[in-house]
PDB file of N, CA and C in Angstrom:
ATOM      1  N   UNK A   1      -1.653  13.402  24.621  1.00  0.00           N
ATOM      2  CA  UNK A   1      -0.307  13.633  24.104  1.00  0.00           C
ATOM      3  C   UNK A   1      -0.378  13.724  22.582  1.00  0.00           C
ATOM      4  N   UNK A   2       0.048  14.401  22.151  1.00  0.00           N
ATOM      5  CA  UNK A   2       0.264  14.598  20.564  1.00  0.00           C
ATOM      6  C   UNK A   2       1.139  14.019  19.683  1.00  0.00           C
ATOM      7  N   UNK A   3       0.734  13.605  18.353  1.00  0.00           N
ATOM      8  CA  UNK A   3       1.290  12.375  17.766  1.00  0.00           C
ATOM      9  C   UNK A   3       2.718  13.280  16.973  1.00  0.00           C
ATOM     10  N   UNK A   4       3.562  12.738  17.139  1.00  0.00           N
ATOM     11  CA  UNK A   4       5.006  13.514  16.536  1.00  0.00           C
ATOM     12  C   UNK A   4       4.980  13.357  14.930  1.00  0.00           C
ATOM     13  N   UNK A   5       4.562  13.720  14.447  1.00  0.00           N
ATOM     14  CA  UNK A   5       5.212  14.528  12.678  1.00  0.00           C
ATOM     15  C   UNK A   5       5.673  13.131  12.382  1.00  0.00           C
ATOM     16  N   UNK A   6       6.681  12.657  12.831  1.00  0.00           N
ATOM     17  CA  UNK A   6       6.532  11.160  11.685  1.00  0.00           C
ATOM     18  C   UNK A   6       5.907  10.428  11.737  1.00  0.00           C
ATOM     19  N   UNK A   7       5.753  10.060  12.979  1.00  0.00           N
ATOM     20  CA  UNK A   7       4.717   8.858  13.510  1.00  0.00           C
ATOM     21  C   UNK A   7       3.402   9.004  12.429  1.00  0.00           C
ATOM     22  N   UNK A   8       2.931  10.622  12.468  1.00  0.00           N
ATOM     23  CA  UNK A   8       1.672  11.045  11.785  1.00  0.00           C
ATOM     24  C   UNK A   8       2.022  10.620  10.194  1.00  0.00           C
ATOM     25  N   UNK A   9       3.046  10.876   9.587  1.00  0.00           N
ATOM     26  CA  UNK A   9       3.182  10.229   8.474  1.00  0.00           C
ATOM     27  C   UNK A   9       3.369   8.901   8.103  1.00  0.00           C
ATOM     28  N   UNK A  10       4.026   8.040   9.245  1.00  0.00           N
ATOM     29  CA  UNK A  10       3.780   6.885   9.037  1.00  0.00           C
ATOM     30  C   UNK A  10       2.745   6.189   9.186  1.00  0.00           C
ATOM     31  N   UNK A  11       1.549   6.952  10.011  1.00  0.00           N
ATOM     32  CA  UNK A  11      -0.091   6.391   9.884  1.00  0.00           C
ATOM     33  C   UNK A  11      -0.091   6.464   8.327  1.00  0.00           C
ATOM     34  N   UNK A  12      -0.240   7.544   7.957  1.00  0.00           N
ATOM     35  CA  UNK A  12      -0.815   7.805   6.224  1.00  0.00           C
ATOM     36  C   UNK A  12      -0.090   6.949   5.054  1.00  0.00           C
ATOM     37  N   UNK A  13       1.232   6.412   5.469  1.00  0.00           N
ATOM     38  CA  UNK A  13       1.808   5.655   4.664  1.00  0.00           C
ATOM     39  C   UNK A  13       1.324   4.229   4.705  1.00  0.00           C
ATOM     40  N   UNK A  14       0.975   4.044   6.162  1.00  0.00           N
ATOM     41  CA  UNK A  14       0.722   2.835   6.214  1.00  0.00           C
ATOM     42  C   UNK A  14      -1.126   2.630   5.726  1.00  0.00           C
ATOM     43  N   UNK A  15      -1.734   3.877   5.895  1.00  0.00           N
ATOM     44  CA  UNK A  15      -3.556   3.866   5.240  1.00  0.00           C
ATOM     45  C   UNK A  15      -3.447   3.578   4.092  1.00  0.00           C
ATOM     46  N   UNK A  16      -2.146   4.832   3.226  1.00  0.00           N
ATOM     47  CA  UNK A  16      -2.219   4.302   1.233  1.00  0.00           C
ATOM     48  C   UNK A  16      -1.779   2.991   1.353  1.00  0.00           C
ATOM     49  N   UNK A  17      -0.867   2.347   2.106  1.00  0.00           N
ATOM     50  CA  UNK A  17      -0.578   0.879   1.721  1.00  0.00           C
ATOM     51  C   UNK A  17      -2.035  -0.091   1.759  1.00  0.00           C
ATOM     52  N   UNK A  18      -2.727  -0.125   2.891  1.00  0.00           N
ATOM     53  CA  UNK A  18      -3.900   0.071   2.711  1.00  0.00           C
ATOM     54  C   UNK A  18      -4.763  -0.131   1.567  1.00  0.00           C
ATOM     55  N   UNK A  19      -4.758   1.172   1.370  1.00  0.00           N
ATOM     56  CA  UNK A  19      -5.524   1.438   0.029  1.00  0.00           C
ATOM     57  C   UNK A  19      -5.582   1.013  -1.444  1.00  0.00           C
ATOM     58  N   UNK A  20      -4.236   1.160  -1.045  1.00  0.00           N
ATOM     59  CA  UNK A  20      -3.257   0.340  -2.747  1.00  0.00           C
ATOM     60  C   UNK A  20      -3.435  -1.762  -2.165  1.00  0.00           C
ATOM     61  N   UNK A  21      -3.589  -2.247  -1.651  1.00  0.00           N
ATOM     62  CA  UNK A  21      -3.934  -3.304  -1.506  1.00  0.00           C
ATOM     63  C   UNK A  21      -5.427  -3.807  -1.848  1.00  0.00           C
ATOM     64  N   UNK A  22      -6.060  -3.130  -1.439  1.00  0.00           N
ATOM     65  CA  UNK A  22      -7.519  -3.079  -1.473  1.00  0.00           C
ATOM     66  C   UNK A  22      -8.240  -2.798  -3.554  1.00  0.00           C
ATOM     67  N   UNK A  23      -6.926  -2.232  -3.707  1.00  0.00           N
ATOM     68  CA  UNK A  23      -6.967  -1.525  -5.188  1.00  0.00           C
ATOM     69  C   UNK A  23      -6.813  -2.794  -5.961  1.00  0.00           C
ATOM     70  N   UNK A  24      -5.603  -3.538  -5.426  1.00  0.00           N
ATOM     71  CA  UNK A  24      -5.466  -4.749  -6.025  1.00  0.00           C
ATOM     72  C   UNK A  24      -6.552  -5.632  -6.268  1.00  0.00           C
ATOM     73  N   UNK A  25      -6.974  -5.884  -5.438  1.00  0.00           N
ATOM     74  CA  UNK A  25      -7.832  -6.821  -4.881  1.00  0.00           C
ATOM     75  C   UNK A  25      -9.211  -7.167  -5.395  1.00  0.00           C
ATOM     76  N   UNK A  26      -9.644  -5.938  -5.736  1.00  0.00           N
ATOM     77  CA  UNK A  26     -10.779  -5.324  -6.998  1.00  0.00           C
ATOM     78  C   UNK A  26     -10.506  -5.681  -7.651  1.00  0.00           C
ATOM     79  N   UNK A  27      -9.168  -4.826  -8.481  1.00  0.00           N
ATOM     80  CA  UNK A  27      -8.908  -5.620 -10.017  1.00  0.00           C
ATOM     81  C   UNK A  27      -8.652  -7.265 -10.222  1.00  0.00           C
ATOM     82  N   UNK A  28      -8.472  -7.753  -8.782  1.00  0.00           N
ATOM     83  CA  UNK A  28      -8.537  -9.158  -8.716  1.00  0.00           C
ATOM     84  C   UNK A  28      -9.680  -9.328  -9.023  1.00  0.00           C
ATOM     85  N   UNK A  29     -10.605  -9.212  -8.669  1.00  0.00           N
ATOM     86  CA  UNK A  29     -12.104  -9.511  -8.461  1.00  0.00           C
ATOM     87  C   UNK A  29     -12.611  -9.116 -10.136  1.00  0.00           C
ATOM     88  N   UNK A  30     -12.425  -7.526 -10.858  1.00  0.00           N
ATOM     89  CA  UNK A  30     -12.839  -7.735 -11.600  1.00  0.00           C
ATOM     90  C   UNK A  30     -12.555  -8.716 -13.313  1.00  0.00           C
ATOM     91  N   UNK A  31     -10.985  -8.782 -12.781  1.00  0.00           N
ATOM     92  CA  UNK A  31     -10.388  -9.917 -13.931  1.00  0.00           C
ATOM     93  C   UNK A  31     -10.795 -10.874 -13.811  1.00  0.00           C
ATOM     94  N   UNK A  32     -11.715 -11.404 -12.658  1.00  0.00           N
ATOM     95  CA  UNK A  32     -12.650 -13.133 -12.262  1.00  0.00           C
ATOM     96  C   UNK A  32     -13.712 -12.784 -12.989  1.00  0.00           C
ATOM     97  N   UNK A  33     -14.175 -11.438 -12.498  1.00  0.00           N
ATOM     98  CA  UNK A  33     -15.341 -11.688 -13.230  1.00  0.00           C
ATOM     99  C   UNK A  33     -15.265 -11.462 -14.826  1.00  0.00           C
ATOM    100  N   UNK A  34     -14.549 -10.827 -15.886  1.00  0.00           N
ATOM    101  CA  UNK A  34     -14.586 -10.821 -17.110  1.00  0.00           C
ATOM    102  C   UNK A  34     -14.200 -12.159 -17.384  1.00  0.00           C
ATOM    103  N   UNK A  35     -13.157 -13.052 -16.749  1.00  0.00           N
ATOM    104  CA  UNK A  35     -12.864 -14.228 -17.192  1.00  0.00           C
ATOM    105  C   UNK A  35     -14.031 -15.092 -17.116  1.00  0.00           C
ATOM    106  N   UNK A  36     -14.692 -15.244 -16.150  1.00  0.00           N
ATOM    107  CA  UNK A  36     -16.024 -15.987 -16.127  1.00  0.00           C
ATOM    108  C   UNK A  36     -17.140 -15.514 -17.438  1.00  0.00           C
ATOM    109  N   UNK A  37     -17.176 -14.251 -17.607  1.00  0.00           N
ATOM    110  CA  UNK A  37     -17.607 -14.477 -18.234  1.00  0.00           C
ATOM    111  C   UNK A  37     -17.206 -13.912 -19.962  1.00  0.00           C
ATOM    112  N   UNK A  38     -16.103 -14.267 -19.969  1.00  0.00           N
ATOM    113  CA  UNK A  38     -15.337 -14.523 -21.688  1.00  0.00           C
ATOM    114  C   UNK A  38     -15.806 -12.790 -22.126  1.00  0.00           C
ATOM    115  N   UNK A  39     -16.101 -11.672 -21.134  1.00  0.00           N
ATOM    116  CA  UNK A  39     -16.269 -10.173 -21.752  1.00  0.00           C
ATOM    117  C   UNK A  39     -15.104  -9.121 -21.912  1.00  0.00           C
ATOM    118  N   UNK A  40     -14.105  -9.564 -21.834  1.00  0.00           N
ATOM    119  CA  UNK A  40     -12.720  -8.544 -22.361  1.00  0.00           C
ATOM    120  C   UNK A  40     -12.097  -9.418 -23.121  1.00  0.00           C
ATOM    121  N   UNK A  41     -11.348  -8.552 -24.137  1.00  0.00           N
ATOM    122  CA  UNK A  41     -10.218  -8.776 -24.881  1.00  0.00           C
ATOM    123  C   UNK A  41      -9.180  -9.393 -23.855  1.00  0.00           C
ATOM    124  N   UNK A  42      -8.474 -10.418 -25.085  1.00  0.00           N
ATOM    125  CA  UNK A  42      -7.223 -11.350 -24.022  1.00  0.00           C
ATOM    126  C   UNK A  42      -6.094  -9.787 -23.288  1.00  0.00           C
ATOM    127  N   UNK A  43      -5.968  -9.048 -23.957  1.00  0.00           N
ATOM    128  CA  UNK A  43      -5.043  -7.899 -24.211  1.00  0.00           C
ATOM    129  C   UNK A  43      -5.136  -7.241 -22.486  1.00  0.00           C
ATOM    130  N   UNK A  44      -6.892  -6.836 -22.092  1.00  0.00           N
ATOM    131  CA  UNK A  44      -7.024  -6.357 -20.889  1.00  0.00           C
ATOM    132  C   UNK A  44      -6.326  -7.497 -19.784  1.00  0.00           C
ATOM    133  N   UNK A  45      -6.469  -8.121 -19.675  1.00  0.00           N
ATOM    134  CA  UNK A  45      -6.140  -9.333 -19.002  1.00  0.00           C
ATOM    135  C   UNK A  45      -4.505  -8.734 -18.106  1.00  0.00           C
ATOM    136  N   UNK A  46      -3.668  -9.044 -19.349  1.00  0.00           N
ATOM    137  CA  UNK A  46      -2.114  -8.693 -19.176  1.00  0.00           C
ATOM    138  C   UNK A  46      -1.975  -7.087 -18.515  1.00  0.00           C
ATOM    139  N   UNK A  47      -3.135  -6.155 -19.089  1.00  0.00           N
ATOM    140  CA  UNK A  47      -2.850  -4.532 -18.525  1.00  0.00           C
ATOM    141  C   UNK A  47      -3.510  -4.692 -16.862  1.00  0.00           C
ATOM    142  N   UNK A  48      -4.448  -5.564 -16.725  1.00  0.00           N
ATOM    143  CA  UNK A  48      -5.012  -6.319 -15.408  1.00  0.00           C
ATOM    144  C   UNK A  48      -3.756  -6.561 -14.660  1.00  0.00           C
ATOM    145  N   UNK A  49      -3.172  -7.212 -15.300  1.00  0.00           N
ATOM    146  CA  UNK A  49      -2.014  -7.876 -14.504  1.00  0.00           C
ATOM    147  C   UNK A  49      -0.960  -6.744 -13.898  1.00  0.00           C
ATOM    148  N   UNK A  50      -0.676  -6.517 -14.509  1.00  0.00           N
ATOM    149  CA  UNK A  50       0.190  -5.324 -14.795  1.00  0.00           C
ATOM    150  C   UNK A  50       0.084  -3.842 -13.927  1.00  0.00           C
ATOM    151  N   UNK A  51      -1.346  -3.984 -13.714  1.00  0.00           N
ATOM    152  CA  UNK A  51      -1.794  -2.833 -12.753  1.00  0.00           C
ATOM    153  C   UNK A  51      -2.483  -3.497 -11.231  1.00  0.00           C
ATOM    154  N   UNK A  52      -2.402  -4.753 -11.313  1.00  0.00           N
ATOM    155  CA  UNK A  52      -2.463  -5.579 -10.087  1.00  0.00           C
ATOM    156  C   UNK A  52      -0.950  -5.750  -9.332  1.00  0.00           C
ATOM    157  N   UNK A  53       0.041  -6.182  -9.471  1.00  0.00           N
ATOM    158  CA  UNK A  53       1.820  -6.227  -9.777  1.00  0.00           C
ATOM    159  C   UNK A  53       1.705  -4.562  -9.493  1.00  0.00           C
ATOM    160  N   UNK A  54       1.693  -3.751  -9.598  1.00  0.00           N
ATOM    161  CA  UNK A  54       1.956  -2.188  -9.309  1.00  0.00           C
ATOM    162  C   UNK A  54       1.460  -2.153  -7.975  1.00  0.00           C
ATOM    163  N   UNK A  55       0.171  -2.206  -7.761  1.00  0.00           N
ATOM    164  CA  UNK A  55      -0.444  -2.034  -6.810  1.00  0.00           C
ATOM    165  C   UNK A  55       0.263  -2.843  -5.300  1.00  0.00           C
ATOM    166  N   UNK A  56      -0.104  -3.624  -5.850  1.00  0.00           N
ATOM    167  CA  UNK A  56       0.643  -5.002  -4.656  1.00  0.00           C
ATOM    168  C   UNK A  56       2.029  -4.768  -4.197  1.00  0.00           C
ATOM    169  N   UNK A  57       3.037  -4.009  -5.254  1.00  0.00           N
ATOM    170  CA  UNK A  57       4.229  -3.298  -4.874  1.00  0.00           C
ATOM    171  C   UNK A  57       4.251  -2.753  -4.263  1.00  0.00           C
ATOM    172  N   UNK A  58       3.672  -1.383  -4.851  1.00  0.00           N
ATOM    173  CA  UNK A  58       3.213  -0.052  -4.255  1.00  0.00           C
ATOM    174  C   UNK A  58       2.749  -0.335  -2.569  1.00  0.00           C
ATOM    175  N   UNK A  59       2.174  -1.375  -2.515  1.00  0.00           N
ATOM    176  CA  UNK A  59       1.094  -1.508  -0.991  1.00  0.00           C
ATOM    177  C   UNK A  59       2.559  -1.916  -0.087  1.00  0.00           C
ATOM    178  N   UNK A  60       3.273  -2.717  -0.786  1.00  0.00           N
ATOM    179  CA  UNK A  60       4.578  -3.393  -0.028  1.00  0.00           C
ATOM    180  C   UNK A  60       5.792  -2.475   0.328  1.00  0.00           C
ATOM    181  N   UNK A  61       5.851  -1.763  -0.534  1.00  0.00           N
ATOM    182  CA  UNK A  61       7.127  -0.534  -0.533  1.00  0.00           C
ATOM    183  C   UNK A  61       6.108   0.635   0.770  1.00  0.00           C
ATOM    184  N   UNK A  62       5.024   1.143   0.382  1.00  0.00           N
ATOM    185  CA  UNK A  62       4.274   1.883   1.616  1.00  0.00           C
ATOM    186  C   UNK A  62       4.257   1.422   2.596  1.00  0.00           C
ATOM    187  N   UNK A  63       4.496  -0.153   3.013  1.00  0.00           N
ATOM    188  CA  UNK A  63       3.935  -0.483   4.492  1.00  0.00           C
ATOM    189  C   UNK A  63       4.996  -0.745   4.783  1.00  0.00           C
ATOM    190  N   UNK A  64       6.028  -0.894   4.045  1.00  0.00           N
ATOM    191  CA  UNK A  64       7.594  -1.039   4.501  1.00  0.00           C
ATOM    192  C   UNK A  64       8.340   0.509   5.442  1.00  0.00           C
ATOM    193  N   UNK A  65       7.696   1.178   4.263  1.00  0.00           N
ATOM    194  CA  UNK A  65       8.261   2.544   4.505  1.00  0.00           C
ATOM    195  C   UNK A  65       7.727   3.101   5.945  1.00  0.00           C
ATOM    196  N   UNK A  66       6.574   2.609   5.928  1.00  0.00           N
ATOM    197  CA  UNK A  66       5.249   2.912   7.215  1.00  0.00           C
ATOM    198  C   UNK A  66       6.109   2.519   8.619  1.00  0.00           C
ATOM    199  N   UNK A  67       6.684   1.136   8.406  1.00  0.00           N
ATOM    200  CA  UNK A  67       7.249   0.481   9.688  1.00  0.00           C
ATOM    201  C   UNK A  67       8.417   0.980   9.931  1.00  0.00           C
ATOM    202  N   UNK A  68       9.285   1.004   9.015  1.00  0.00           N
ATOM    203  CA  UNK A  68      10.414   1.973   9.498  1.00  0.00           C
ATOM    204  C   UNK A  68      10.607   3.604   9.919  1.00  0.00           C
ATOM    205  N   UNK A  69       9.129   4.204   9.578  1.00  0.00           N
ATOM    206  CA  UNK A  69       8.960   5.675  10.035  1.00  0.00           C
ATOM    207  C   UNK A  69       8.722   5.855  11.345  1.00  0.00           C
ATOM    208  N   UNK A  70       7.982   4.426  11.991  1.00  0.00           N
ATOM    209  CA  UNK A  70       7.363   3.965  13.367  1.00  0.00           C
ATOM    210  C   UNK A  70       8.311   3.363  14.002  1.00  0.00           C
ATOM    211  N   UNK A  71       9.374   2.592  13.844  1.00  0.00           N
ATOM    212  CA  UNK A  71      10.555   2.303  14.511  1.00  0.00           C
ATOM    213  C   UNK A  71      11.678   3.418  14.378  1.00  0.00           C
ATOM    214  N   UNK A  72      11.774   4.597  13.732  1.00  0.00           N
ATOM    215  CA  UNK A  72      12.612   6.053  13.854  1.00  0.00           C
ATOM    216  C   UNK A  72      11.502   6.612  14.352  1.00  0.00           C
ATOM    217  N   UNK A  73      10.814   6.946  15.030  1.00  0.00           N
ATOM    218  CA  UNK A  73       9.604   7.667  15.603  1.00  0.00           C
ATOM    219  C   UNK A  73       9.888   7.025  17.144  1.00  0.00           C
ATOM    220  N   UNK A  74       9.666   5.579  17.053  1.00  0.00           N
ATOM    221  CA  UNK A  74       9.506   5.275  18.691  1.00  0.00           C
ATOM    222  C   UNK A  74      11.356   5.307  19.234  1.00  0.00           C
ATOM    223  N   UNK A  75      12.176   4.821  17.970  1.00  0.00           N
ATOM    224  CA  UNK A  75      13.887   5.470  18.666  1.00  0.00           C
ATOM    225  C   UNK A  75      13.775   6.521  19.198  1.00  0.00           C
ATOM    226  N   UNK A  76      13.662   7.730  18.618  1.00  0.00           N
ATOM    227  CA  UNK A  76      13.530   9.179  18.897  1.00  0.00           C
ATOM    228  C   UNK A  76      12.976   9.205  19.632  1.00  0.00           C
ATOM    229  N   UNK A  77      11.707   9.142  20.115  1.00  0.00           N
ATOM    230  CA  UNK A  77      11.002   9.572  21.237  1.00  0.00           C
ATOM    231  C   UNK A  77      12.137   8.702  22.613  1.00  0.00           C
ATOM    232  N   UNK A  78      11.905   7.444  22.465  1.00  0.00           N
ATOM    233  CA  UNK A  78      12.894   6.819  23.507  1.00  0.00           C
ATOM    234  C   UNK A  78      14.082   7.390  24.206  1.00  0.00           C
ATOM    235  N   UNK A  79      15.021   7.761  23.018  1.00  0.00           N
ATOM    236  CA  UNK A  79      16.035   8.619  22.627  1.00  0.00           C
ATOM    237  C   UNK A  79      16.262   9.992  23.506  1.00  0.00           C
ATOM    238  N   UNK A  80      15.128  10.358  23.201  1.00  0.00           N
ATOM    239  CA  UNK A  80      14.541  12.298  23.366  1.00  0.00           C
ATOM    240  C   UNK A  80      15.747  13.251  22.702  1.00  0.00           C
ATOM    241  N   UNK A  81      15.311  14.228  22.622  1.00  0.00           N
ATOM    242  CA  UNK A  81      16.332  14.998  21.518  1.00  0.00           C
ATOM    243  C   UNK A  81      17.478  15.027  21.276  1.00  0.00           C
ATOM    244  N   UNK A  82      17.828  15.056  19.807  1.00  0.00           N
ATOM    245  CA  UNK A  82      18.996  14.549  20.122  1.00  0.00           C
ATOM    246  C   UNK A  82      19.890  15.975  19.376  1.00  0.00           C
ATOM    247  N   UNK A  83      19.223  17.021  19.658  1.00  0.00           N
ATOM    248  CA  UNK A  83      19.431  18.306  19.408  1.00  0.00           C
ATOM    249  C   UNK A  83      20.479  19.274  20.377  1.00  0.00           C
TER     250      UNK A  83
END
């Protein structure tokens, strides 16, 4: 059976959420490691932050968007046309 046009977009919304989490998560990792070892300016730190807070949004607003494309996807199908 073939996946219906939103459903298919709400996979991909929900992969970048995904992705953008995973994004975070790095820059988590690499702000441990400059802090350990005292190699960036205090300055990167805050743009660290700042692009960690985006990401972590970004991942939350996508997987939000993801679940509600998949609950109007499985209405509709339930539904059947409502054409």
């Amino acid at each position: 059976m073939p996946i219906d046009p939103v459903s298919a977009h709400a996979r991909v919304l929900g992969a970048d959420a995904d992705v953008l989490a995973e994004c975070a998560a790095r820059l988590r990792r690499l702000a441990a490691r400059l802090r350990a070892h005292d190699a960036a300016p205090p300055w990167l730190y805050h743009a660290l932050n700042d692009h960690i807070t985006a990401c972590v949004v970004a991942s939350a607003d996508l997987a939000d968007a993801a679940e509600r494309l998949h609950e109007y996807a499985a209405a509709t199908i339930s539904d059947g046309p409502t054409r």
